[in-house]
C-alpha atoms as a PDB file:
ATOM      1  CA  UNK A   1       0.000   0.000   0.000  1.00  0.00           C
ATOM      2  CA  UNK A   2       2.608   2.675   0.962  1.00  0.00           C
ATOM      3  CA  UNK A   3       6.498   2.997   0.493  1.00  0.00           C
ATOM      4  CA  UNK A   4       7.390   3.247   3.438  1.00  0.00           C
ATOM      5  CA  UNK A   5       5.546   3.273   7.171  1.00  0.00           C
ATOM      6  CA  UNK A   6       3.109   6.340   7.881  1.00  0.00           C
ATOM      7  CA  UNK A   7       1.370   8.344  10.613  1.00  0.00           C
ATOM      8  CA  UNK A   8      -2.217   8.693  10.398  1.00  0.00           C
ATOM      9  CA  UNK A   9      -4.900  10.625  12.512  1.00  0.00           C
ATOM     10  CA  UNK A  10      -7.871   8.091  13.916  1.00  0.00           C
ATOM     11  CA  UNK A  11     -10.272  10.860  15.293  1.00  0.00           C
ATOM     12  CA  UNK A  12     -11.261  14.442  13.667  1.00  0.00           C
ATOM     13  CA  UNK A  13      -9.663  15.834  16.390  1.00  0.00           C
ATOM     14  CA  UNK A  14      -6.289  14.568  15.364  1.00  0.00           C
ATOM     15  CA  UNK A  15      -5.643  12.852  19.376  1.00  0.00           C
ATOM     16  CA  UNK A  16      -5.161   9.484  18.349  1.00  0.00           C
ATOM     17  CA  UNK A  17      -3.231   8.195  15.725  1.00  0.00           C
ATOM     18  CA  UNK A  18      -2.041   4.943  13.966  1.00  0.00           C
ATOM     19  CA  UNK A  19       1.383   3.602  12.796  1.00  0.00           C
ATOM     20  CA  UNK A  20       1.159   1.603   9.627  1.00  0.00           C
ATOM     21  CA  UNK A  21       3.577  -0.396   7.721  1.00  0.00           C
ATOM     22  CA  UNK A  22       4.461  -0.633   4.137  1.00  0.00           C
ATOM     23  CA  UNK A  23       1.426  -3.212   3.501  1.00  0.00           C
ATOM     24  CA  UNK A  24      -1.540  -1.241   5.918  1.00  0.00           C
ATOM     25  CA  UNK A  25      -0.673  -3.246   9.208  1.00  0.00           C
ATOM     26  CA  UNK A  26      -1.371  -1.268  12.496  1.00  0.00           C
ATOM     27  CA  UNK A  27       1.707  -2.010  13.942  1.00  0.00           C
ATOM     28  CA  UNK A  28       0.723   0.873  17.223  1.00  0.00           C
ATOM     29  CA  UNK A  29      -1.520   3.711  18.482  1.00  0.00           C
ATOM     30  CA  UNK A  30      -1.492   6.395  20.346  1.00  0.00           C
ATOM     31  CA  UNK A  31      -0.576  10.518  20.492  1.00  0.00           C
ATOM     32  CA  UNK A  32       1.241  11.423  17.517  1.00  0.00           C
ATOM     33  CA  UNK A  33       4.359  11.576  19.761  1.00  0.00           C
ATOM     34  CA  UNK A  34       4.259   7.893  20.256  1.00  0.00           C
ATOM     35  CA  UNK A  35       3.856   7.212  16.705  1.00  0.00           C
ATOM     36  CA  UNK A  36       6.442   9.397  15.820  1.00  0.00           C
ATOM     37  CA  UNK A  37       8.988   7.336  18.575  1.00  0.00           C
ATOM     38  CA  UNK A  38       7.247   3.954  17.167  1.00  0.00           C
ATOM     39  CA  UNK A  39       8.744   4.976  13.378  1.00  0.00           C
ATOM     40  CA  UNK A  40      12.100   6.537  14.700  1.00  0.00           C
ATOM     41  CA  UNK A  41      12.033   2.786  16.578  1.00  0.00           C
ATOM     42  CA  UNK A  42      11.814   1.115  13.244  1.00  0.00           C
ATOM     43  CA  UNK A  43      13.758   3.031  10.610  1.00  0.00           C
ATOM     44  CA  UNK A  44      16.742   2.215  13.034  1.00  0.00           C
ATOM     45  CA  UNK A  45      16.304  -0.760  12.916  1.00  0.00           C
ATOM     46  CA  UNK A  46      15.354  -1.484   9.228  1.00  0.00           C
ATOM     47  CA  UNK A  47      19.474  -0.254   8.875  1.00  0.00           C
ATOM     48  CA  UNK A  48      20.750  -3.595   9.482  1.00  0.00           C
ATOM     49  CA  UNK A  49      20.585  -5.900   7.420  1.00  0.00           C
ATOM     50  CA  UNK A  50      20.764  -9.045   9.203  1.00  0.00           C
ATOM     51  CA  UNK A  51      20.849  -9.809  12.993  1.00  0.00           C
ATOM     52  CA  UNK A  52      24.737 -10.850  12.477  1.00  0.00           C
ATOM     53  CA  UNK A  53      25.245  -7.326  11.758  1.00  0.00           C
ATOM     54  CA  UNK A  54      23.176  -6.788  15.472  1.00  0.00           C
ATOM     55  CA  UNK A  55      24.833  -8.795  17.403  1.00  0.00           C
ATOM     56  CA  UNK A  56      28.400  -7.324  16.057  1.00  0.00           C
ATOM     57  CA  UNK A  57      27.477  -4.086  16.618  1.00  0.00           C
ATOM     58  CA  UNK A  58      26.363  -5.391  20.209  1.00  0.00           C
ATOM     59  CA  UNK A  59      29.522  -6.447  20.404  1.00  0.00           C
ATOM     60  CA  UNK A  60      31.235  -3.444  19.646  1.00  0.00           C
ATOM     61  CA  UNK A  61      29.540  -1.035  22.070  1.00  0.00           C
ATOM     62  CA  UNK A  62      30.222  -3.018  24.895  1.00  0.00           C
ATOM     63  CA  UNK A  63      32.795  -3.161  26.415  1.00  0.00           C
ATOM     64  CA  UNK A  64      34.459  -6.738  27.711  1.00  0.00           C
ATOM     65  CA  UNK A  65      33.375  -7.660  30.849  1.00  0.00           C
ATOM     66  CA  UNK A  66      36.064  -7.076  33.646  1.00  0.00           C
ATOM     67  CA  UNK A  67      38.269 -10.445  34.950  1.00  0.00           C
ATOM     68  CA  UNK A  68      39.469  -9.636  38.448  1.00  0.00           C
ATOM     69  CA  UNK A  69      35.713  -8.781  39.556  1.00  0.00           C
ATOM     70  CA  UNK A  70      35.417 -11.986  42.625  1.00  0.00           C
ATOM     71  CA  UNK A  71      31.929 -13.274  42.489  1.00  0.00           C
ATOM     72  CA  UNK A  72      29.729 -12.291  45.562  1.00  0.00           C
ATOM     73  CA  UNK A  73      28.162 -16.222  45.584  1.00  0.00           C
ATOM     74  CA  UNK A  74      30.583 -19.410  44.377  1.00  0.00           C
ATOM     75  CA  UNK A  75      29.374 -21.301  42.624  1.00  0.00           C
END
């Protein structure tokens, strides 16, 4: 139905709105600032293109967890 994923008003008064896919799928509702978070939500994560490339960026941004931490229970 559309290119891409659009905002639109459910009421005349323009409170409530929908998020729609591509193929006319509600995918949420509600003010137009939650749609707008709900579509910022998914165009960042339409940028990668497989979940490989998720879970190496994952890896990237965090750091390695530290070795000379003792463990509060042994196991």
């Amino acid at each position: 139905m559309y290119k891409h994923p659009i905002i639109l008003p459910l009421d005349i008064e323009g409170t409530i709105y929908a998020l729609q896919d591509d193929k006319g799928k509600t995918i949420g509702t509600g003010t137009r600032d939650v749609c707008e978070v709900l579509l910022h939500i998914l165009k960042r994560q339409s940028t990668y293109s497989s979940p490989e490339d998720i879970l190496d960026r994952v890896i990237r941004e965090n750091p390695k967890p530290r070795v000379n931490i003792k463990s509060a229970v042994t196991i």
